[in-house]
N, C-alpha and C. Protein backbone atom coordinates (compact mmCIF):
# COMPACT_ATOMS: atom_id res chain seq x y z
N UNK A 1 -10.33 9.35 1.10
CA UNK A 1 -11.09 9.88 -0.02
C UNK A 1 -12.09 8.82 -0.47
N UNK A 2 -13.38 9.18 -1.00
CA UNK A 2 -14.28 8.70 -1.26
C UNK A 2 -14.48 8.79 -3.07
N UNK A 3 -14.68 7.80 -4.15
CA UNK A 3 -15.11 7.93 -5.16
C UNK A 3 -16.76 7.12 -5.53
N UNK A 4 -17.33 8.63 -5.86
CA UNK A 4 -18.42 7.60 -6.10
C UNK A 4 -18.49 6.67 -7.11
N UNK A 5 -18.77 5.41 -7.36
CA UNK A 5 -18.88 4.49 -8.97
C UNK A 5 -20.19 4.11 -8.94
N UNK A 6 -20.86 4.19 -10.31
CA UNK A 6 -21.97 3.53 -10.60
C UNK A 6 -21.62 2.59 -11.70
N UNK A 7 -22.26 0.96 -11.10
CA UNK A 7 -22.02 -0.14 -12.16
C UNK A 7 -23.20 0.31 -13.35
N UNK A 8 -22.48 0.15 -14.16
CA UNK A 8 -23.40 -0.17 -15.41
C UNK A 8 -23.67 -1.66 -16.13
N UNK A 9 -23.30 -2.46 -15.31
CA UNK A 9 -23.54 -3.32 -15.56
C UNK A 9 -24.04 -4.24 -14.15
N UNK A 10 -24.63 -5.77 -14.11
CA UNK A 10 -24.29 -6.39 -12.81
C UNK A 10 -23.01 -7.37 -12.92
N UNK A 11 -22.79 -7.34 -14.00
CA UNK A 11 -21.57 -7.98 -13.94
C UNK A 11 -20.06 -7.19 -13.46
N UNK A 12 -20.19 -5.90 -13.40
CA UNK A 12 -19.03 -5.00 -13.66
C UNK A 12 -18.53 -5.52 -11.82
N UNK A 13 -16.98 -5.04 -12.28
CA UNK A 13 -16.14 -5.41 -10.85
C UNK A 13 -15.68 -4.07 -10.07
N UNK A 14 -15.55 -3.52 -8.95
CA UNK A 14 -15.35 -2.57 -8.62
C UNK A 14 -13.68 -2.49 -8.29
N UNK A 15 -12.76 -1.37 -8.47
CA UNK A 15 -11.46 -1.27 -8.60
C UNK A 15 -11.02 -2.47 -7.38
N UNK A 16 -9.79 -2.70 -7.47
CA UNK A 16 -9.55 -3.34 -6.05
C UNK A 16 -7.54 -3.03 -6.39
N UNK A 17 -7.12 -2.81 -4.98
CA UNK A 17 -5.47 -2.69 -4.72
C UNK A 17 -5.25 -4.09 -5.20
N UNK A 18 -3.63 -4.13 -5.75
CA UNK A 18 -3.15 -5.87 -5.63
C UNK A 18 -2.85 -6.31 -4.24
N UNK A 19 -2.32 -5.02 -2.99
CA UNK A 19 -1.71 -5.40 -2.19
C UNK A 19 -1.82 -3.95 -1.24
N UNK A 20 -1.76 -3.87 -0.24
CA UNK A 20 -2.31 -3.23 1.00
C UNK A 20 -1.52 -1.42 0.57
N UNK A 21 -0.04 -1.72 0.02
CA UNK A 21 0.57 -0.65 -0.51
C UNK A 21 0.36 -0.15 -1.92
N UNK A 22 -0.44 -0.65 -2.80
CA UNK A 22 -0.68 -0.16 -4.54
C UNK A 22 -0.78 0.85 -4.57
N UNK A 23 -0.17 1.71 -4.78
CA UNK A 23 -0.95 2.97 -5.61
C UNK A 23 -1.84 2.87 -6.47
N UNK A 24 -1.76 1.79 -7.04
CA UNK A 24 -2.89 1.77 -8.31
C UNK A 24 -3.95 0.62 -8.27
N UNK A 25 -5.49 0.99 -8.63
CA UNK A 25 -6.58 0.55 -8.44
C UNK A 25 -6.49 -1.01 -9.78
N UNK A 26 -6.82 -2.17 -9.23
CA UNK A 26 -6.68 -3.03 -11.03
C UNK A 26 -8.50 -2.70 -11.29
N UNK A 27 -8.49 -2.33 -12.57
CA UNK A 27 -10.02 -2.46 -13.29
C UNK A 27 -10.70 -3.28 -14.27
N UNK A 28 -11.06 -3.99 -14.31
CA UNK A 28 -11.79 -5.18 -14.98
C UNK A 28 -12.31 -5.15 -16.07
N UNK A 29 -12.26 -6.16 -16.98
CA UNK A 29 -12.94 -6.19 -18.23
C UNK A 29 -13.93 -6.73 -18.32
N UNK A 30 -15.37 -6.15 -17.94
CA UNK A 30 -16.47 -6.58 -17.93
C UNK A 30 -17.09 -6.61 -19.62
N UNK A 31 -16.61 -8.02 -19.60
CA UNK A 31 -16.87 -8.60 -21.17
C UNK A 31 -18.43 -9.52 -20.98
N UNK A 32 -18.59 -9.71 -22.13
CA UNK A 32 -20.25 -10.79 -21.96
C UNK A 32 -19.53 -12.07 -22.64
N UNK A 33 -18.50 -11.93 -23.20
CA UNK A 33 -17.54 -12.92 -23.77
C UNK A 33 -15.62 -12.71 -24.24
N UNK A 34 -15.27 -13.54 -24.55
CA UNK A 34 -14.07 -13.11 -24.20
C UNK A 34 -13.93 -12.41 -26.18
N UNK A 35 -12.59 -11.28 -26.06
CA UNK A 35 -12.32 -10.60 -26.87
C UNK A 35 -10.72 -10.19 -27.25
N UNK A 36 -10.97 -10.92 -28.51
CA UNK A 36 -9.40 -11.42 -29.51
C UNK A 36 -9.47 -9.81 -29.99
N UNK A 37 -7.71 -9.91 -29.38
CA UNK A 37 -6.75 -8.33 -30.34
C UNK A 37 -5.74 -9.21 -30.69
N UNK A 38 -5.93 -8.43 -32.05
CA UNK A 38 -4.99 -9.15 -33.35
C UNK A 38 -3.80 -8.52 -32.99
N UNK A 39 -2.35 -8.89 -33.25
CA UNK A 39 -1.54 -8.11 -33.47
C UNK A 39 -1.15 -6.55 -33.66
N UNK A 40 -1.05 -5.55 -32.98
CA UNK A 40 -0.74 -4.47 -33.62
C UNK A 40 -2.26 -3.62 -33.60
N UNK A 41 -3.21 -4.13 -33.45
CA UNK A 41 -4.79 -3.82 -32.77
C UNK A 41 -4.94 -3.28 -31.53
N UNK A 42 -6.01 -2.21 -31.92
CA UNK A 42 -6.22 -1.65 -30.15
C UNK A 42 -7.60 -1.69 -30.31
N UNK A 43 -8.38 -2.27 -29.29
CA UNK A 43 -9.45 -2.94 -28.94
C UNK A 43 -10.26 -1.96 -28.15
N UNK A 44 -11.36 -1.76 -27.90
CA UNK A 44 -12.07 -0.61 -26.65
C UNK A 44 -13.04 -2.26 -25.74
N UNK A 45 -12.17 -2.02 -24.54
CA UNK A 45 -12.62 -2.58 -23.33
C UNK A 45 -13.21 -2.04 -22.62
N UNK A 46 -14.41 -2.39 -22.10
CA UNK A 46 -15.40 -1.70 -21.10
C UNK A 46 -15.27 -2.06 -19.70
N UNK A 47 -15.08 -1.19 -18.81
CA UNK A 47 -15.10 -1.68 -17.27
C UNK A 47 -16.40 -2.34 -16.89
N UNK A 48 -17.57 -1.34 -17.61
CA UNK A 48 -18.95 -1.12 -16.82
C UNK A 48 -19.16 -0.49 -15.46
N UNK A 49 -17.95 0.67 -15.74
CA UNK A 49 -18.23 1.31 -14.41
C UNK A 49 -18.06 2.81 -15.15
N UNK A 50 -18.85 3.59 -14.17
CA UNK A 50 -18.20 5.11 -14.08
C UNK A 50 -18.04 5.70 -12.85
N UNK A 51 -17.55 6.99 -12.69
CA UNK A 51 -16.73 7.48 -11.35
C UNK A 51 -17.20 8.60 -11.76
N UNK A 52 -16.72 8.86 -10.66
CA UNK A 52 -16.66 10.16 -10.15
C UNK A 52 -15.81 11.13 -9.20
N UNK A 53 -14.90 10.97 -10.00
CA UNK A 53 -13.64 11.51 -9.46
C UNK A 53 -13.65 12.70 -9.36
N UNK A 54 -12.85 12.95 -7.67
CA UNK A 54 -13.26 14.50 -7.08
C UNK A 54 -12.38 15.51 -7.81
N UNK A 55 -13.41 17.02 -7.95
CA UNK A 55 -12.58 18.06 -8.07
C UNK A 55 -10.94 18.21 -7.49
N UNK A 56 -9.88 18.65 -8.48
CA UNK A 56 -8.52 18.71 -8.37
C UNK A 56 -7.58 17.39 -8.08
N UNK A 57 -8.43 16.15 -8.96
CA UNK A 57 -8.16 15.10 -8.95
C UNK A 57 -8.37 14.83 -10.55
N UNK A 58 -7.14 13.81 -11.13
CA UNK A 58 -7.83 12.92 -12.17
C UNK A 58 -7.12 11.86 -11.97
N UNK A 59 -7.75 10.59 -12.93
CA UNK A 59 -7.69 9.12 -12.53
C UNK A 59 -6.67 9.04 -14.27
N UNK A 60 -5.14 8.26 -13.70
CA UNK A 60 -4.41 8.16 -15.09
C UNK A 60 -4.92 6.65 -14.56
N UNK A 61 -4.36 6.13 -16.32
CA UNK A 61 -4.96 4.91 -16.15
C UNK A 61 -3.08 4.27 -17.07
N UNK A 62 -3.08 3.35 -16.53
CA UNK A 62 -1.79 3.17 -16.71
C UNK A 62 -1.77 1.63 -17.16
N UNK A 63 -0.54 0.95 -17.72
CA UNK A 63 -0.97 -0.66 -17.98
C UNK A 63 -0.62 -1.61 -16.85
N UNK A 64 -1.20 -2.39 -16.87
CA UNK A 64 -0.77 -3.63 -15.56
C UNK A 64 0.49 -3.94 -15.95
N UNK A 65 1.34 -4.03 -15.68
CA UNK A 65 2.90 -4.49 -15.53
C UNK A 65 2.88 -5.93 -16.06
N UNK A 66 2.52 -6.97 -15.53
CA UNK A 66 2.13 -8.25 -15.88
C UNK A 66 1.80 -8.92 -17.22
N UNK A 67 0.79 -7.91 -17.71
CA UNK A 67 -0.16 -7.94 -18.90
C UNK A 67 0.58 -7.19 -19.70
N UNK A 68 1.39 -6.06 -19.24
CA UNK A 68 2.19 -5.88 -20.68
C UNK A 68 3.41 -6.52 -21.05
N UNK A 69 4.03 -6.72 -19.72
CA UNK A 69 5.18 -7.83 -19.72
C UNK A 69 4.83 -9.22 -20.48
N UNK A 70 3.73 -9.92 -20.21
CA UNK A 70 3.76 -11.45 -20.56
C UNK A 70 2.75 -11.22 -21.39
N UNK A 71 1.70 -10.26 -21.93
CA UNK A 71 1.19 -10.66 -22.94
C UNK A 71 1.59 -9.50 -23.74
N UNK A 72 2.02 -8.26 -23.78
CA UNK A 72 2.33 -7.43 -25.01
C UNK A 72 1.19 -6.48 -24.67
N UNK A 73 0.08 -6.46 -24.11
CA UNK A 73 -1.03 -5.52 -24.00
C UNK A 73 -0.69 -4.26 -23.12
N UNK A 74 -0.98 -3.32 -23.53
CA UNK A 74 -1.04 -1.93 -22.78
C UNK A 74 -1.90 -0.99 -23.28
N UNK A 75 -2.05 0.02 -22.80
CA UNK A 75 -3.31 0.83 -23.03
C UNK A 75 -2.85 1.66 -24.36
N UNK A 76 -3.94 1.95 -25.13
CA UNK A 76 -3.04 2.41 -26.57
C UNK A 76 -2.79 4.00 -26.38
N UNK A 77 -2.54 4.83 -25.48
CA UNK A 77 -2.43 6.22 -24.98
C UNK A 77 -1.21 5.88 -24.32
N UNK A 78 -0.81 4.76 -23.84
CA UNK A 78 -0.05 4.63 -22.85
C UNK A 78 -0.21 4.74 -21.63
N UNK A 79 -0.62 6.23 -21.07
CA UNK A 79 -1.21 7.08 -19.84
C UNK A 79 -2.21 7.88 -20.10
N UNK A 80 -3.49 6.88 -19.93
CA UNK A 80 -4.90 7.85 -20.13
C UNK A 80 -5.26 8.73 -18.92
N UNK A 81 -6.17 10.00 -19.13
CA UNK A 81 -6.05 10.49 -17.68
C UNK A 81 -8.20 10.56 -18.56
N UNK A 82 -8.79 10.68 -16.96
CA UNK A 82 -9.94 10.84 -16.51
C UNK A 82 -10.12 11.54 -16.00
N UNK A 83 -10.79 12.86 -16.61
CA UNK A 83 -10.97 14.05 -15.88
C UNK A 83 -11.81 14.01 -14.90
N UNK A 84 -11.99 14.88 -13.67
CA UNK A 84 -13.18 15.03 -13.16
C UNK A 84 -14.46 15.29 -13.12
N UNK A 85 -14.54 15.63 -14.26
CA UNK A 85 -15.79 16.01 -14.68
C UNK A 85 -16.31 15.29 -15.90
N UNK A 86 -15.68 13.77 -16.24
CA UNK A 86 -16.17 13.28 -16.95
C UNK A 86 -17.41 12.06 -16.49
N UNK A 87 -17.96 11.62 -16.74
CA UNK A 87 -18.96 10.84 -16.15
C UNK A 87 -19.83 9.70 -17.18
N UNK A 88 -19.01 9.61 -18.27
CA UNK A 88 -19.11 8.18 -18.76
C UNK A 88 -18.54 7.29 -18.48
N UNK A 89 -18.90 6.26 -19.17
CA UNK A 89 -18.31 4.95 -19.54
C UNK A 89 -16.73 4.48 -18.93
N UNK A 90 -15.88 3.76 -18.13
CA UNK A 90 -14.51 3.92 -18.10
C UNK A 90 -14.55 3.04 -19.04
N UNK A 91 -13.92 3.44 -20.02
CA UNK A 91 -13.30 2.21 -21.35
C UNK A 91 -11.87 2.07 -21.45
N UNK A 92 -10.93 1.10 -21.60
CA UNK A 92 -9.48 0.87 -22.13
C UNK A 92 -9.26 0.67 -22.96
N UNK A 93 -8.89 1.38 -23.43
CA UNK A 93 -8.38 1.13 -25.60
C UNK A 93 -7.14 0.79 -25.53
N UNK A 94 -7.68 -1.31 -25.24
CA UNK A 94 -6.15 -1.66 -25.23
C UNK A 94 -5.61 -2.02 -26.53
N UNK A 95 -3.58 -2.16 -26.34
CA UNK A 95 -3.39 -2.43 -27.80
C UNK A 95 -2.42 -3.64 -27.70
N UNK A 96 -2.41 -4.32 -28.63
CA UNK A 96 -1.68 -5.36 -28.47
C UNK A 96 -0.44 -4.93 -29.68
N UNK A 97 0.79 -5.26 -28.67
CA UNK A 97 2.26 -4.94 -29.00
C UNK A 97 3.23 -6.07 -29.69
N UNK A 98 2.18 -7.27 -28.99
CA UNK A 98 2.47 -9.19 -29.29
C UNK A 98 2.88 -9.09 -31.52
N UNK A 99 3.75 -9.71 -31.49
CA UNK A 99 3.08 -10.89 -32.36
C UNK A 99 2.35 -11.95 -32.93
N UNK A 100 1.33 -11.58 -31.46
CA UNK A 100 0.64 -13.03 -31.23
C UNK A 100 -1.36 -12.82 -30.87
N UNK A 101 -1.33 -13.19 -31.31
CA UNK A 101 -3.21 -13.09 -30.83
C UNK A 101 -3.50 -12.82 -29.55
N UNK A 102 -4.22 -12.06 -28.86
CA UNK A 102 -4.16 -11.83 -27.43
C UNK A 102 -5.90 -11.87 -27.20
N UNK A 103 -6.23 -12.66 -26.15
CA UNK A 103 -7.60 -12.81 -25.72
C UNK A 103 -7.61 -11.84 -24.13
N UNK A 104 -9.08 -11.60 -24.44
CA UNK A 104 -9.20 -10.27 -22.38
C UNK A 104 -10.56 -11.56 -22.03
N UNK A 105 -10.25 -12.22 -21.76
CA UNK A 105 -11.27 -12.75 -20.56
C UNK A 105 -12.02 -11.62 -20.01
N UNK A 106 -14.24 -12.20 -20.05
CA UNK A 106 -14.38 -11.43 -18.97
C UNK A 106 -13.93 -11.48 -17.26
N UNK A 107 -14.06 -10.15 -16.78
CA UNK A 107 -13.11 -10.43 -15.58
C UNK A 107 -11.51 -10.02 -15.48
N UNK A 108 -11.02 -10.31 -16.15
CA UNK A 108 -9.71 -10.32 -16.05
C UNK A 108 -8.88 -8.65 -15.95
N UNK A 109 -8.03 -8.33 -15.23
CA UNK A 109 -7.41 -7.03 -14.71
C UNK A 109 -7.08 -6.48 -15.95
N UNK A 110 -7.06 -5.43 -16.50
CA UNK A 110 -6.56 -4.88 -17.85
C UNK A 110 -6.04 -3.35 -17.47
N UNK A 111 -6.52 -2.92 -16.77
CA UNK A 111 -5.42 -1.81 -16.10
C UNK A 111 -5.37 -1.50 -14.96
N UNK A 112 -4.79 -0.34 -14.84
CA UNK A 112 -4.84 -0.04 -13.32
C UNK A 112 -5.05 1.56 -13.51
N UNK A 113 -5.72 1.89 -12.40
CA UNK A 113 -6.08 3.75 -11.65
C UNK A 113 -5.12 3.82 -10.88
N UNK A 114 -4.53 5.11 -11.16
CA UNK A 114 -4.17 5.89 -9.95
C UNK A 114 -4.77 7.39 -10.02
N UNK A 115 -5.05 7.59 -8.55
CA UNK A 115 -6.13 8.91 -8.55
C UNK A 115 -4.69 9.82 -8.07
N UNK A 116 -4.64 10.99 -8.86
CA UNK A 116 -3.21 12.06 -8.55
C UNK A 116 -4.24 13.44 -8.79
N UNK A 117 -3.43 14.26 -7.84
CA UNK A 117 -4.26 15.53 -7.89
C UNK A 117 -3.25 16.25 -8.90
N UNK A 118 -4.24 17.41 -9.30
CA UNK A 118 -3.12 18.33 -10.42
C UNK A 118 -3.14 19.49 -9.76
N UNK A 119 -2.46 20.62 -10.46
CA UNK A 119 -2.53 22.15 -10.36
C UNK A 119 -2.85 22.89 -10.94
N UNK A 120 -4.04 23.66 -10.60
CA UNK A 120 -4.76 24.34 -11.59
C UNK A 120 -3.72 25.52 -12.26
N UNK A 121 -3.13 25.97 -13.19
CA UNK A 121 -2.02 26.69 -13.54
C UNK A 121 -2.54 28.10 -14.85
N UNK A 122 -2.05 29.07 -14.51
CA UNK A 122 -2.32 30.07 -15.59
C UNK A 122 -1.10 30.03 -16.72
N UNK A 123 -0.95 30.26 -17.59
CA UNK A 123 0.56 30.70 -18.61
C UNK A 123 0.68 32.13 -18.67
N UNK A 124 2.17 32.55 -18.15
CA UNK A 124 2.03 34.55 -18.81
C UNK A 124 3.07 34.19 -19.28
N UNK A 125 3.03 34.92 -20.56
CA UNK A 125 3.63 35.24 -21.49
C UNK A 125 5.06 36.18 -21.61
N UNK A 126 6.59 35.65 -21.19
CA UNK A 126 7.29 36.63 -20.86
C UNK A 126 8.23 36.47 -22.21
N UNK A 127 8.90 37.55 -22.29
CA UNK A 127 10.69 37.91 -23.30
C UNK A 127 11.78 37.31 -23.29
N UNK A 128 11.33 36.59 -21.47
CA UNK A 128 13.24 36.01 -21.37
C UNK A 128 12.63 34.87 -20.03
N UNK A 129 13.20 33.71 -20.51
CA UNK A 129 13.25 32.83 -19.23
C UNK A 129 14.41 32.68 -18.39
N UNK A 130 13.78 32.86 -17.28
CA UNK A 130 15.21 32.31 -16.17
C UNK A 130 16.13 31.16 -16.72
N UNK A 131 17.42 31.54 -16.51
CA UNK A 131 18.49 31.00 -16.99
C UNK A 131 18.87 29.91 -15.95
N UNK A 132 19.32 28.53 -16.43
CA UNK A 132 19.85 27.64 -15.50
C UNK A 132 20.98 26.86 -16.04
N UNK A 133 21.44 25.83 -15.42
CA UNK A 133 22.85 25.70 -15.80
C UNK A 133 22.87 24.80 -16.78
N UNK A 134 21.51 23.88 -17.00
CA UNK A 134 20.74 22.82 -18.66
C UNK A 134 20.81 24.17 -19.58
N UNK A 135 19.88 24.95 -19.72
CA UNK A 135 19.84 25.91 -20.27
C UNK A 135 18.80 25.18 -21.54
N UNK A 136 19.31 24.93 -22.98
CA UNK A 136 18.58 24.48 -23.90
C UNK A 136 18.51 23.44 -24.16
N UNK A 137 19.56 22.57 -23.12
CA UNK A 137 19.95 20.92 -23.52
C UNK A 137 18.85 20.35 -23.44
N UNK A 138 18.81 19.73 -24.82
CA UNK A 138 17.32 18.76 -24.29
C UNK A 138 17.05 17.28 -24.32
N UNK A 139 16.83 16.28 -25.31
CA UNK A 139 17.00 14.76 -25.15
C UNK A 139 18.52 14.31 -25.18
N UNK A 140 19.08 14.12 -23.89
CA UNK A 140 20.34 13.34 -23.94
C UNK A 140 21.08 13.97 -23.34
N UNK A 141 20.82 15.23 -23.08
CA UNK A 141 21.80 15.99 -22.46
C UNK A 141 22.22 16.33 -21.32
N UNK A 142 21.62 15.61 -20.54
CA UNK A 142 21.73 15.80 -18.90
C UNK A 142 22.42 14.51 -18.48
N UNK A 143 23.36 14.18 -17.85
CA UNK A 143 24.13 12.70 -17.07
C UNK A 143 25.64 12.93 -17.97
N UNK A 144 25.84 14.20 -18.61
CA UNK A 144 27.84 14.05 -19.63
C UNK A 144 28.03 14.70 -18.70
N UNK A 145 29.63 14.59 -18.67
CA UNK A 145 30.52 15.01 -18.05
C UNK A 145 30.92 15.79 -18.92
């Protein structure tokens, strides 16, 4: 599969794998300087890129493992998704979870893409749902004996 990206910037970095198996793309914080999140703050980070992600595809954007582990940062959605048919700006509205002051270097990985296809789906409207053996159980209720 092919995505088209246009930099909007010359500084901007284009996705890259960590490792030959990633599922997920790391995307860059194309900063002009570096940018302090206060505690408990969610910040809008700019890639300087946009895509163009194909029909029956969208791009979730998920947090680097690393960066939320050792610095507290993750994306403030948690799991952003990028429709296909959007064609601005990729921005990360990261948030800091720290107690502690958190700086994004320009450059530095702040999330990651993964491109997942969906299913286009209708809803009809029925009287009675198929019965199964959960039935209404809902948070907690699945793993008792």
């Amino acid at each position: 599969m092919h995505i088209q990206v246009k930099k909007l910037s010359d500084t901007a970095k284009l996705p890259v794998r960590g490792s030959a198996e990633a599922a997920g793309y790391d995307l860059f914080a194309d900063l002009a300087e570096p940018v302090g999140i206060a505690p408990g703050e969610t910040r809008m980070i700019g890639t300087g890129l946009a895509m163009e992600i194909p029909k029956g595809y969208f791009g979730a954007i998920f947090a680097r493992s690393g960066l939320a582990l050792k610095e507290g940062l993750r994306p403030a959605n948690c799991v952003g998704v990028v429709d296909s048919d959007y064609r601005g700006p990729f921005m990360i509205a990261l948030h800091n979870d720290s107690s502690e002051m958190r700086t994004i270097v320009p450059g530095e990985r702040i999330a990651q893409m993964v491109v997942v296809p969906y299913l286009e789906v209708e809803f009809d409207v029925v009287r009675e749902l198929e019965e199964t053996s959960r039935g209404e159980g809902g948070f907690g209720s699945t793993g008792k004996k």
